[in-house]
C-alpha atoms as a PDB file:
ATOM      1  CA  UNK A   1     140.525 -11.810  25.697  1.00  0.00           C
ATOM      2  CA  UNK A   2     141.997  -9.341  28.527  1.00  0.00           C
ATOM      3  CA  UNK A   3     142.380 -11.214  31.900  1.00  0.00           C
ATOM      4  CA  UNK A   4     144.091 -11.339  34.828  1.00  0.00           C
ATOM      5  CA  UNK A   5     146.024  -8.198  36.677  1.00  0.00           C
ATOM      6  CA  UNK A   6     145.097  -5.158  34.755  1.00  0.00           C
ATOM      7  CA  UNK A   7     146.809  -2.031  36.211  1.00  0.00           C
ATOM      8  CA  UNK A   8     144.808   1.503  36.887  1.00  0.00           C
ATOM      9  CA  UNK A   9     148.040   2.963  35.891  1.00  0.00           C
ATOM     10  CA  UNK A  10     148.817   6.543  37.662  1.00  0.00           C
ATOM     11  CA  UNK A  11     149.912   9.566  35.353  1.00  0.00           C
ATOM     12  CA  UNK A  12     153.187  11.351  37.094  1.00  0.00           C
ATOM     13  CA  UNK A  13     153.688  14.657  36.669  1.00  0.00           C
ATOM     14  CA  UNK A  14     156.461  17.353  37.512  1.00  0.00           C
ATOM     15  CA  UNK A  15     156.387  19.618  40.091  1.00  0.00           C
ATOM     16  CA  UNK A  16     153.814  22.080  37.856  1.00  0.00           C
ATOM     17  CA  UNK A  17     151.660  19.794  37.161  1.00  0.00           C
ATOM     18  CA  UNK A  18     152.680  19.047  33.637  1.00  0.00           C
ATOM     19  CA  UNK A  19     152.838  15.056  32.380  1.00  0.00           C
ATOM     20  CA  UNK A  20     156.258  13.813  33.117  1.00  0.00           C
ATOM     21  CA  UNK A  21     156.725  11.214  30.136  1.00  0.00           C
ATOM     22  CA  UNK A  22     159.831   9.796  31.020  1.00  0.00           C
ATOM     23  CA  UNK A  23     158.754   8.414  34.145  1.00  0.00           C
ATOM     24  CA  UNK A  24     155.542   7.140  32.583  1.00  0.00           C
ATOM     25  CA  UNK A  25     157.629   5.479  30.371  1.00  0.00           C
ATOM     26  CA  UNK A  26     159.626   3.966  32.997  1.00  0.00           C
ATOM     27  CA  UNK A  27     156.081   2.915  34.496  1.00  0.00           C
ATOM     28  CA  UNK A  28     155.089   0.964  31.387  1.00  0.00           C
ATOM     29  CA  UNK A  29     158.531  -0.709  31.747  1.00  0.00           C
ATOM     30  CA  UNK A  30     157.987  -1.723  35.559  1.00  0.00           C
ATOM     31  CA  UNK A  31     154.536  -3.339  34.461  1.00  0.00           C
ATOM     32  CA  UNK A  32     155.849  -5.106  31.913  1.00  0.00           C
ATOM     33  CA  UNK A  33     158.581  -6.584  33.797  1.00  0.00           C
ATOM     34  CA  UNK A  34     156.520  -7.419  36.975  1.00  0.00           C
ATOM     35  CA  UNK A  35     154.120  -9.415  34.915  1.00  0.00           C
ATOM     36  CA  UNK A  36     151.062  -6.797  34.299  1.00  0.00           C
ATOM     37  CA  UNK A  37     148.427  -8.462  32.104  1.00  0.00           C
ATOM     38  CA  UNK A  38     147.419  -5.308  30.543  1.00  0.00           C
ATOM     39  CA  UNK A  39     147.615  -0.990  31.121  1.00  0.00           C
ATOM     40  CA  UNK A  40     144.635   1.182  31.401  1.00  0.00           C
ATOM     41  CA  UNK A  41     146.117   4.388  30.811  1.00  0.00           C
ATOM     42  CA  UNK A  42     144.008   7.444  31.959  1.00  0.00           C
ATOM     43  CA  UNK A  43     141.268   6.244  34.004  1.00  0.00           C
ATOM     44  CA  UNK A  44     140.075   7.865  37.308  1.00  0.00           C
ATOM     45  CA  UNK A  45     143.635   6.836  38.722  1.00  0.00           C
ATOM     46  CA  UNK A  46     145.730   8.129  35.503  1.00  0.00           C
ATOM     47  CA  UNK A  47     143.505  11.491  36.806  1.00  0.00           C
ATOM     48  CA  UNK A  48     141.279  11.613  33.509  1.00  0.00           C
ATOM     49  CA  UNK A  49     139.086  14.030  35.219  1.00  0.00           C
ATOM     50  CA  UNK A  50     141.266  17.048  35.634  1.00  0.00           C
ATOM     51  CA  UNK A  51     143.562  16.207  32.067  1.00  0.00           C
ATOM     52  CA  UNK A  52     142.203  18.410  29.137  1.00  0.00           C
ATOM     53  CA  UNK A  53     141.831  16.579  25.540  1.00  0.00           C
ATOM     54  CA  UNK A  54     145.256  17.457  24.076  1.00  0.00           C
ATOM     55  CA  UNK A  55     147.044  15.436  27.233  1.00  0.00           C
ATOM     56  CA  UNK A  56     143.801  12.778  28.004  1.00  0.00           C
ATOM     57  CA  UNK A  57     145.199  11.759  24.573  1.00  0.00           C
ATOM     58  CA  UNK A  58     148.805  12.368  24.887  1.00  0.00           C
ATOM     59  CA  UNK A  59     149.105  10.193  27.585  1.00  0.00           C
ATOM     60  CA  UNK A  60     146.807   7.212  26.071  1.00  0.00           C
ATOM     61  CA  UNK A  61     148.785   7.211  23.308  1.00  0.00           C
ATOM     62  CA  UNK A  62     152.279   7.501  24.523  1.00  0.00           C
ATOM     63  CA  UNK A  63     151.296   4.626  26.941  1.00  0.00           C
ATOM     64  CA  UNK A  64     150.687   2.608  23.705  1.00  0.00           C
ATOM     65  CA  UNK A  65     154.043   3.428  22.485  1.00  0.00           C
ATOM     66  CA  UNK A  66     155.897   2.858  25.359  1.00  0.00           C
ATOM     67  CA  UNK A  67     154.574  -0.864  25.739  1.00  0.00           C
ATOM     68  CA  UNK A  68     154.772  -1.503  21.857  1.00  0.00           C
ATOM     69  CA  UNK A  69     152.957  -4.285  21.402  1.00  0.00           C
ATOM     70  CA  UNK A  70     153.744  -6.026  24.653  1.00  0.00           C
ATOM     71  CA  UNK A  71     150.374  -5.829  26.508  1.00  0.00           C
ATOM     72  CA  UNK A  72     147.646  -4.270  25.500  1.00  0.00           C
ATOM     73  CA  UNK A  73     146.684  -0.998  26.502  1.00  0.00           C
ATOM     74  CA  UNK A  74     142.935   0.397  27.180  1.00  0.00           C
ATOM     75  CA  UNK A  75     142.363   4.045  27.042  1.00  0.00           C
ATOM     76  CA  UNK A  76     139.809   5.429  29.554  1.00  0.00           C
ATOM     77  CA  UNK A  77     137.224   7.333  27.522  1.00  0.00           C
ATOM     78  CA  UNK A  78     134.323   8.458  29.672  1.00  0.00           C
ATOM     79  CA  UNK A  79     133.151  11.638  29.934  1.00  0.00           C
ATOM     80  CA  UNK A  80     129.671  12.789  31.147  1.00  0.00           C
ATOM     81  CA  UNK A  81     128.873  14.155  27.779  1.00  0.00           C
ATOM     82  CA  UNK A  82     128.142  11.843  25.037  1.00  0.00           C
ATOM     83  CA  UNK A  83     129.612  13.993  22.311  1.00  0.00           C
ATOM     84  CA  UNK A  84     132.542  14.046  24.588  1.00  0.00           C
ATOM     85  CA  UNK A  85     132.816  10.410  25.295  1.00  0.00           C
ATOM     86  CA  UNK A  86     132.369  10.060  21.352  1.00  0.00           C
ATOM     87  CA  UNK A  87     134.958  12.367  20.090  1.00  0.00           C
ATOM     88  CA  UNK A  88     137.331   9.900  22.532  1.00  0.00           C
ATOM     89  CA  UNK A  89     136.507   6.917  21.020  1.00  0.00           C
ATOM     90  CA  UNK A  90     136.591   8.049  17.382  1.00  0.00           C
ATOM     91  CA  UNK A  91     140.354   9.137  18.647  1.00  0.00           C
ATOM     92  CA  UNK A  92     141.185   5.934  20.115  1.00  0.00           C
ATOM     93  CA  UNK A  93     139.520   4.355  17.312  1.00  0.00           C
ATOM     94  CA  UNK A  94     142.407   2.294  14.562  1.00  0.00           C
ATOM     95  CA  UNK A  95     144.960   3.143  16.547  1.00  0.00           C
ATOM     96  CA  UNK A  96     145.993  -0.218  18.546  1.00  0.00           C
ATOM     97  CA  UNK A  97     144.245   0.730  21.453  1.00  0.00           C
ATOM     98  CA  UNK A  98     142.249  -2.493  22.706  1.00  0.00           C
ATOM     99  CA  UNK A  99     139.341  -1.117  24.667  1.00  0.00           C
ATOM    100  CA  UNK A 100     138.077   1.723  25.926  1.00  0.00           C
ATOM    101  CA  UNK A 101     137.622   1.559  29.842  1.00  0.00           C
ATOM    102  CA  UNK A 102     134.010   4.184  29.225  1.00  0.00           C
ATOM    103  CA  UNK A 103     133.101   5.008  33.212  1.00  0.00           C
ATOM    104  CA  UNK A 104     129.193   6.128  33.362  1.00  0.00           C
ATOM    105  CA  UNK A 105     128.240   9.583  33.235  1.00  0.00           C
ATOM    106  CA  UNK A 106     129.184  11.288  36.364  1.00  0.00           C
ATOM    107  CA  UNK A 107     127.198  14.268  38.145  1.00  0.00           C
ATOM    108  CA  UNK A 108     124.116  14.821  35.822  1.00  0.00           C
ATOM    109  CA  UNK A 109     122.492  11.208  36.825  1.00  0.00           C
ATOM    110  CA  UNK A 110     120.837   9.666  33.868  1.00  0.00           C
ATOM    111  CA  UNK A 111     118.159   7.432  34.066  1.00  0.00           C
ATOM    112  CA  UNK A 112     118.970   3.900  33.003  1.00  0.00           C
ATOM    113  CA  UNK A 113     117.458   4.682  29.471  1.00  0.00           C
ATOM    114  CA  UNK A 114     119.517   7.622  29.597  1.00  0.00           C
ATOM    115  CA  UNK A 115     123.103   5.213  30.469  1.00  0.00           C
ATOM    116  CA  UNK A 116     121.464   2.746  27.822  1.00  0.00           C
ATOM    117  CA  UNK A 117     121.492   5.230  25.175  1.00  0.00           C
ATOM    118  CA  UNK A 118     124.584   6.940  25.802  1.00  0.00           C
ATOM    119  CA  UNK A 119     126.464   3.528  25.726  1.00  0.00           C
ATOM    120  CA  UNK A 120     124.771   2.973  22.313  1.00  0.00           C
ATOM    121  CA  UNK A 121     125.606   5.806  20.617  1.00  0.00           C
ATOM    122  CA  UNK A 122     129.480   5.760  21.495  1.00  0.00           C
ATOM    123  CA  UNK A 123     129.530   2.047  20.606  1.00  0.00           C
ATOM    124  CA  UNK A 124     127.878   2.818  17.400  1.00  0.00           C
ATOM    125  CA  UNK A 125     130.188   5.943  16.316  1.00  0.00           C
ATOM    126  CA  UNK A 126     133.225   3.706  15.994  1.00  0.00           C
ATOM    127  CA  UNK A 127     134.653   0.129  15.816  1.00  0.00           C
ATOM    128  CA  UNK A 128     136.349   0.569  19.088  1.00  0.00           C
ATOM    129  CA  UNK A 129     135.858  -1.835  21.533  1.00  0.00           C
ATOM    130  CA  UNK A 130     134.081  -0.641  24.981  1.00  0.00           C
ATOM    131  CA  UNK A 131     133.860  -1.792  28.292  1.00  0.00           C
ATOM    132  CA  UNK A 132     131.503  -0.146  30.584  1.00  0.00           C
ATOM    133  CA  UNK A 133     132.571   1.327  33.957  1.00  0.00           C
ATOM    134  CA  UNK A 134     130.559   1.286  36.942  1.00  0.00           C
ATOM    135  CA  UNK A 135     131.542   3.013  39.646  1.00  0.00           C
ATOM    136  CA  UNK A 136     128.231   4.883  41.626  1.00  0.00           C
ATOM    137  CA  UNK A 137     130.786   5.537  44.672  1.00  0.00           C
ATOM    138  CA  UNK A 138     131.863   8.335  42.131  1.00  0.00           C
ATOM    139  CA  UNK A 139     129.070   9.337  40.059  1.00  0.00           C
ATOM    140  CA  UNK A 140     126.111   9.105  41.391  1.00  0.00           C
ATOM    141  CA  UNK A 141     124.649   6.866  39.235  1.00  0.00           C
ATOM    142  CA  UNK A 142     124.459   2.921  39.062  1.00  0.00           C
ATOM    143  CA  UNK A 143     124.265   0.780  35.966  1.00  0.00           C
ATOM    144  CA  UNK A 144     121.956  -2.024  36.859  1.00  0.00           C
ATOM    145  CA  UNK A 145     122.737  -5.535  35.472  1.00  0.00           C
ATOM    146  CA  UNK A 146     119.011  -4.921  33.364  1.00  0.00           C
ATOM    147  CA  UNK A 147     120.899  -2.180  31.458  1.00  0.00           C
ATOM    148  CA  UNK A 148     124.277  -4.161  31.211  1.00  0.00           C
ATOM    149  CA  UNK A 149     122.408  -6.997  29.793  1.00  0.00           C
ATOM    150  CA  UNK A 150     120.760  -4.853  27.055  1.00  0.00           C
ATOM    151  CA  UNK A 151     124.333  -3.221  26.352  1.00  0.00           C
ATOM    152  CA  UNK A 152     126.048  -6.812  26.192  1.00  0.00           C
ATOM    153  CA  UNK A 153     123.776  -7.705  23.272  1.00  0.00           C
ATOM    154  CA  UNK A 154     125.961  -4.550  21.198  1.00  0.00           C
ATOM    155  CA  UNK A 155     128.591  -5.974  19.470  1.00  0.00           C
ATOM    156  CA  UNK A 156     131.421  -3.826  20.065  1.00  0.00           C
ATOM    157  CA  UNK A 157     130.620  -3.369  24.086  1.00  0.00           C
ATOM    158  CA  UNK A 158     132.975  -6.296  25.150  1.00  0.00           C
ATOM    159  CA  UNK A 159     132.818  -5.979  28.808  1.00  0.00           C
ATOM    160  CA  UNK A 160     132.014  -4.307  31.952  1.00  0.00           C
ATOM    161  CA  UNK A 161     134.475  -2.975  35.185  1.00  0.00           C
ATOM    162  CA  UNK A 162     132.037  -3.618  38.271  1.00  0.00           C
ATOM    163  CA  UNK A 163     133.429  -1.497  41.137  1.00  0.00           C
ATOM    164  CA  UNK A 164     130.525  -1.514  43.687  1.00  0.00           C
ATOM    165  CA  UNK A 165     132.495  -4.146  45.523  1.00  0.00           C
ATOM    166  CA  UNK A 166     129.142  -5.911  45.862  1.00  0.00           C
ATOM    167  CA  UNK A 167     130.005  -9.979  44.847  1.00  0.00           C
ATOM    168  CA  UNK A 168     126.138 -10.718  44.568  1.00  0.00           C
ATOM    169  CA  UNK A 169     126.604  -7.449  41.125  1.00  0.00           C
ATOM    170  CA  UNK A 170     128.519 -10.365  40.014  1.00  0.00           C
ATOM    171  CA  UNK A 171     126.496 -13.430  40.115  1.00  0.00           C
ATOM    172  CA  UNK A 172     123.452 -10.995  38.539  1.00  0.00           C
ATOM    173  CA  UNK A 173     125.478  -9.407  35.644  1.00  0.00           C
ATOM    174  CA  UNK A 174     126.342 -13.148  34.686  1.00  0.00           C
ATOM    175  CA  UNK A 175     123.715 -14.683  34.865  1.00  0.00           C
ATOM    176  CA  UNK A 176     122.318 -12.379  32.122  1.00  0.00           C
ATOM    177  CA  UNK A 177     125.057 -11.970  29.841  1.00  0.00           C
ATOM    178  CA  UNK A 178     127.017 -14.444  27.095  1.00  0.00           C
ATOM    179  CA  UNK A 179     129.842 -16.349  28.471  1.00  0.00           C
ATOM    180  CA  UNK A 180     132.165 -14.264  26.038  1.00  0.00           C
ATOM    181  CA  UNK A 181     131.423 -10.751  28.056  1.00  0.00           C
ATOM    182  CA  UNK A 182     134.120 -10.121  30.029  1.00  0.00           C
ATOM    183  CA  UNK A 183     133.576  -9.537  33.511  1.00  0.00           C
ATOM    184  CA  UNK A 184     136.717  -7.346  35.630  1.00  0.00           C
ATOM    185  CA  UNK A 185     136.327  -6.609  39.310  1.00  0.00           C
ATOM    186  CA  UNK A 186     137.293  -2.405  40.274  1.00  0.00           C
ATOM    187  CA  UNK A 187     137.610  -3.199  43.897  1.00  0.00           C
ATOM    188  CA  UNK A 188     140.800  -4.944  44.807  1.00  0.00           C
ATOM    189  CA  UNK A 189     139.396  -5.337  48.409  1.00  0.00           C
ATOM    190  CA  UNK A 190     136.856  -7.651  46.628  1.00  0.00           C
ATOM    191  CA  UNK A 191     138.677  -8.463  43.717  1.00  0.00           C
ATOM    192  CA  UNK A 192     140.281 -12.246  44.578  1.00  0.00           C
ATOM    193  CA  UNK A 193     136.936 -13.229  45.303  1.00  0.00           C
ATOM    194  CA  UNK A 194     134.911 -11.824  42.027  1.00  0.00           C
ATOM    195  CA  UNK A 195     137.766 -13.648  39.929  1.00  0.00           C
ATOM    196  CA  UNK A 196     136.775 -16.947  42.353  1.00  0.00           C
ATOM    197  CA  UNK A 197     133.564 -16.278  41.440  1.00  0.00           C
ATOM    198  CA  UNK A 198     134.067 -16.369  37.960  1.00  0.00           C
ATOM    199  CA  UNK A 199     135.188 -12.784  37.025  1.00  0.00           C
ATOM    200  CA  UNK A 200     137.851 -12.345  34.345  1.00  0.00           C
ATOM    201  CA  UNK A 201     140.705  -9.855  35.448  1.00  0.00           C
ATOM    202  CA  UNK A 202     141.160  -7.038  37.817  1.00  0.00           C
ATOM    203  CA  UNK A 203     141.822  -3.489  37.207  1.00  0.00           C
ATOM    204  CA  UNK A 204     143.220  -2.629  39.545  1.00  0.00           C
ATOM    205  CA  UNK A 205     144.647   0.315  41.895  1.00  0.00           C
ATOM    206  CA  UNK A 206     146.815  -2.022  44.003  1.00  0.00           C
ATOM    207  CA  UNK A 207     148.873  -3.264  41.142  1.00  0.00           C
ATOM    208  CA  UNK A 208     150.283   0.227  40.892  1.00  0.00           C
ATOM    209  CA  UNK A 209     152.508  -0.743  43.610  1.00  0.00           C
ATOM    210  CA  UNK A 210     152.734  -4.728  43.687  1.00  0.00           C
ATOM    211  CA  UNK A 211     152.070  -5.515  40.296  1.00  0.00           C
ATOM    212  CA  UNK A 212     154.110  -9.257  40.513  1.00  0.00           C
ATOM    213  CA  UNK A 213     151.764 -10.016  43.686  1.00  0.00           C
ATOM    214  CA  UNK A 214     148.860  -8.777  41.803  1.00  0.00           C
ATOM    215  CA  UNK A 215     149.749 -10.608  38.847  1.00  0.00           C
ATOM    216  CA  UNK A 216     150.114 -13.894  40.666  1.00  0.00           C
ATOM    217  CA  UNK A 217     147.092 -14.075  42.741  1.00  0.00           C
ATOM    218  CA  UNK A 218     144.508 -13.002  39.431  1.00  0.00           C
ATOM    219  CA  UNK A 219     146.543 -15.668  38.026  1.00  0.00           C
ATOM    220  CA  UNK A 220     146.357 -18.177  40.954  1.00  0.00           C
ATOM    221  CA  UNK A 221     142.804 -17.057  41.163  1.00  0.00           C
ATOM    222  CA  UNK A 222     142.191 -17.748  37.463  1.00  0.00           C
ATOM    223  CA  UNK A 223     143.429 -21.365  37.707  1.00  0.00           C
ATOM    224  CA  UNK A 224     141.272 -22.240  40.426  1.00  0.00           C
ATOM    225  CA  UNK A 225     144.387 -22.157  43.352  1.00  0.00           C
ATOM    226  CA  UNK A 226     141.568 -20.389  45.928  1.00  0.00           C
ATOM    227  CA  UNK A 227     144.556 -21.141  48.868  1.00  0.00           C
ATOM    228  CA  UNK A 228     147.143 -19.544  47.133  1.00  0.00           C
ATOM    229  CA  UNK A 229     145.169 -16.431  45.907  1.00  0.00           C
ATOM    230  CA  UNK A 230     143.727 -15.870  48.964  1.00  0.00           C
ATOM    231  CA  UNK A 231     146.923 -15.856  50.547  1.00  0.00           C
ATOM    232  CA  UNK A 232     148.501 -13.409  48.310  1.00  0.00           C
ATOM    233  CA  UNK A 233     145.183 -11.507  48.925  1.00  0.00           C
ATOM    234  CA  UNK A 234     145.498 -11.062  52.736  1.00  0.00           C
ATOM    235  CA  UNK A 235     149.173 -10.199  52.482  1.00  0.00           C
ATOM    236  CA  UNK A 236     148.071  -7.082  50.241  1.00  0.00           C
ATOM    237  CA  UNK A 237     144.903  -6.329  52.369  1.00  0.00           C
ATOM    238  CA  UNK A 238     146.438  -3.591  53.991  1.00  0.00           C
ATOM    239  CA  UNK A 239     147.672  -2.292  50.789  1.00  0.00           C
ATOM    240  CA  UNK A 240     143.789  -2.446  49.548  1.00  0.00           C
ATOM    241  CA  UNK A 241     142.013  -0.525  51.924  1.00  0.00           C
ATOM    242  CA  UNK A 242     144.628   2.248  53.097  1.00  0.00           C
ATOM    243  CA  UNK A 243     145.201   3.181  49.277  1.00  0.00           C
ATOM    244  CA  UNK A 244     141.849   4.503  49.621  1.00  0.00           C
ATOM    245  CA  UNK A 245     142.087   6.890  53.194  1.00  0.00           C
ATOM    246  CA  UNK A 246     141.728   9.755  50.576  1.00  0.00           C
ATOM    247  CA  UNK A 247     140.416  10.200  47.218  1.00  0.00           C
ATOM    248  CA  UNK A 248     142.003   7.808  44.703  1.00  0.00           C
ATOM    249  CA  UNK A 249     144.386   8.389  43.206  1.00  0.00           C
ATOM    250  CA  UNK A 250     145.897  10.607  46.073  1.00  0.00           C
ATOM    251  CA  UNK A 251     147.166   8.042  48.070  1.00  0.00           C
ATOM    252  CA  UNK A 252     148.520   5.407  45.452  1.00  0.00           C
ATOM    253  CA  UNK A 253     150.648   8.085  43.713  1.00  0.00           C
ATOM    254  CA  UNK A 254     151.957   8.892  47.226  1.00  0.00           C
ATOM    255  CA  UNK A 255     152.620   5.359  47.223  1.00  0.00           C
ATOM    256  CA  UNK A 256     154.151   5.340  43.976  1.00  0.00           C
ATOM    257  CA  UNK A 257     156.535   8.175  45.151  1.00  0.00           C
ATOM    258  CA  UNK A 258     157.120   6.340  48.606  1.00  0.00           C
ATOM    259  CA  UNK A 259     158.306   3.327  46.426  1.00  0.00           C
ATOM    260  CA  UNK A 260     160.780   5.273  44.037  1.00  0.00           C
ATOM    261  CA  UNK A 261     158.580   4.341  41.200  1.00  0.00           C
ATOM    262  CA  UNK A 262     157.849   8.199  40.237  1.00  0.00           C
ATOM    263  CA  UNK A 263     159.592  11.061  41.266  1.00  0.00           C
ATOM    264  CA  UNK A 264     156.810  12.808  43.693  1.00  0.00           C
ATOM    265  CA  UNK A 265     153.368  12.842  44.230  1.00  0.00           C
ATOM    266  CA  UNK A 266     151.722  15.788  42.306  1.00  0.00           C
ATOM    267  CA  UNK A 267     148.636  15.557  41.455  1.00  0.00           C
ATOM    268  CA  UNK A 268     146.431  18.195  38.858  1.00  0.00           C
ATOM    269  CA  UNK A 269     144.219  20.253  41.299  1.00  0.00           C
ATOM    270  CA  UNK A 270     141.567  19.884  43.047  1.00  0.00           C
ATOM    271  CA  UNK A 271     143.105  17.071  43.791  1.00  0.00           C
ATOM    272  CA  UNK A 272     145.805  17.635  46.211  1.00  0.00           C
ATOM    273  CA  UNK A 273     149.281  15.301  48.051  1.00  0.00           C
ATOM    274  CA  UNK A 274     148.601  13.104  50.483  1.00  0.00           C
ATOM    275  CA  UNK A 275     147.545  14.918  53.982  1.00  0.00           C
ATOM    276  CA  UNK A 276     150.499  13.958  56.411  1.00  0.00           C
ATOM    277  CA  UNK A 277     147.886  12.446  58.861  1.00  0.00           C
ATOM    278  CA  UNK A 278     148.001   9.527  56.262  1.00  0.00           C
ATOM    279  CA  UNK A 279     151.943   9.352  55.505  1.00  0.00           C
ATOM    280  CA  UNK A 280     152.189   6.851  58.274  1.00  0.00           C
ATOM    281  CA  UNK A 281     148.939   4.806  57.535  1.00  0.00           C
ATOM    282  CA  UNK A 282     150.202   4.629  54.079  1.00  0.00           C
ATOM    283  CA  UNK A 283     153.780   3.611  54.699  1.00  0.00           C
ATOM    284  CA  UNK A 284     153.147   1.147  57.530  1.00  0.00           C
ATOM    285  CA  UNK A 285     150.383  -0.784  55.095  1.00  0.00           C
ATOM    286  CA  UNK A 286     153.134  -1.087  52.096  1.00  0.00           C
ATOM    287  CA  UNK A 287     155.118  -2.461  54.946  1.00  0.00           C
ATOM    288  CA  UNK A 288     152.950  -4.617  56.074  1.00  0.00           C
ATOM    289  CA  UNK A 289     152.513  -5.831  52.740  1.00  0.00           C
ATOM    290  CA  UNK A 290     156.646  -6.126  52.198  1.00  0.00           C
ATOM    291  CA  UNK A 291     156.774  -4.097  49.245  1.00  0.00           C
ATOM    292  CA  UNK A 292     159.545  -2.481  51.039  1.00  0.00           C
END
């Protein structure tokens, strides 16, 4: 059962662009350390949407080596093709990978028999577990808890990341769903409160940069310590919403390089650095939140 602080975890890169594995290593090592629950490696903030196959995989898998056994490591493995999304899973499949993080089909907007189906078909081409993504901020398209319900009832779809940021998703995905589906919150502005409101973990784009305050409050949280989580929460509050004055994962790997945690802030085009309008906003907010 994956709970608690579960880190969005950034892919670095050189100055061309190309993966830079020792600092990704030295990544893994700073989660570990700081108390990270568990590592999604190459979701929307490890820049899965402009990685091709070869390093999608690369990365997923030298993430898995690099924590060896210490916390487990989910793979995002989404695409907006099914064949796509399949040939992921069947790579991820038997290879000590623990989920796949599977985000909904972005830009062609399915119909919910159309998400249904999709789900259903990479769930049944492999024994890999899968946790759905929602994330309509992003693709155009919304899961509804009707079609989450109907996915729960597939074995090997364990779990669902809810980023709307909408607490009332919540209440309406559980009250339809077994006890065992596992419920994680992809809004850390939101996030203390979904896990107060019986959510399971948080993956999370804050933790990139205070992982050991992330890890406490999800655990505070967890425990039922609503005073001490929230107070961890309103000390990273600024940390939550300026990490998002451009596209994620822009500003957290700015972050990340503002920190000393990776050596710059490339990221694969179209995505771009952080606009210097923001440096400021940025720095002032990990301030703010002492991680200076």
């Amino acid at each position: 059962m994956l709970t608690g602080s579960i880190v969005a975890l950034v892919t670095p890169m050189d100055i061309t662009g190309e993966i830079d594995f020792h600092a990704l290593k030295e990544l893994v090592e700073f989660h570990i350390k700081s108390g990270t629950s568990a590592i999604v490696a190459v979701g929307t903030s490890g820049e899965s949407s402009t990685l091709n196959v070869d390093d999608h995989v690369k990365v997923a898998m030298k993430v898995l080596e690099y924590a060896a056994g210490r916390v487990p490591v989910i793979a995002g493995n989404g695409a907006n093709s099914t064949s796509e999304a399949i040939t992921f899973s069947k790579l991820f499949a038997n290879t000590g990978i623990a989920a796949g993080l599977n985000v909904t089909p972005y830009y062609n907007k399915p119909t919910q028999e159309g998400l249904y189906l999709h789900y259903k078909n990479i769930a049944e081409a492999s024994d890999l577990p899968q946790i759905l993504y929602n994330v309509p901020g992003r693709t155009a398209v919304d899961l509804l808890p009707e079609t989450v319900a109907r996915l729960a009832e597939i074995p090997n779809i364990i779990g669902i990341k809810e980023a709307t940021g909408d607490l009332n998703r919540l209440a309406e995905i559980k009250a339809l769903v077994s006890d065992d589906f596992m419920l994680y919150s992809g809004d850390d502005g939101t996030g203390c409160d979904f896990l107060l409101q019986g959510g399971h973990g948080v993956i999370s784009v804050t933790t990139n940069v205070a992982p050991a305050d992330m890890a406490e409050m999800c655990r505070l949280a967890l425990s039922g310590d609503t005073k001490g989580a929230k107070a961890i929460d309103q000390k990273l509050s600024p940390v939550h919403d300026k990490l998002f004055v451009e596209a994620n994962p822009i500003p957290v790997k700015w972050a990340c390089a503002e920190l000393g945690l990776i050596p710059n802030a490339v990221c694969r085009l179209p995505l771009t650095t952080l606009s210097e309008q923001y440096w400021e906003v940025v720095r002032n907010a990990l301030k703010e939140a002492k991680l200076f």
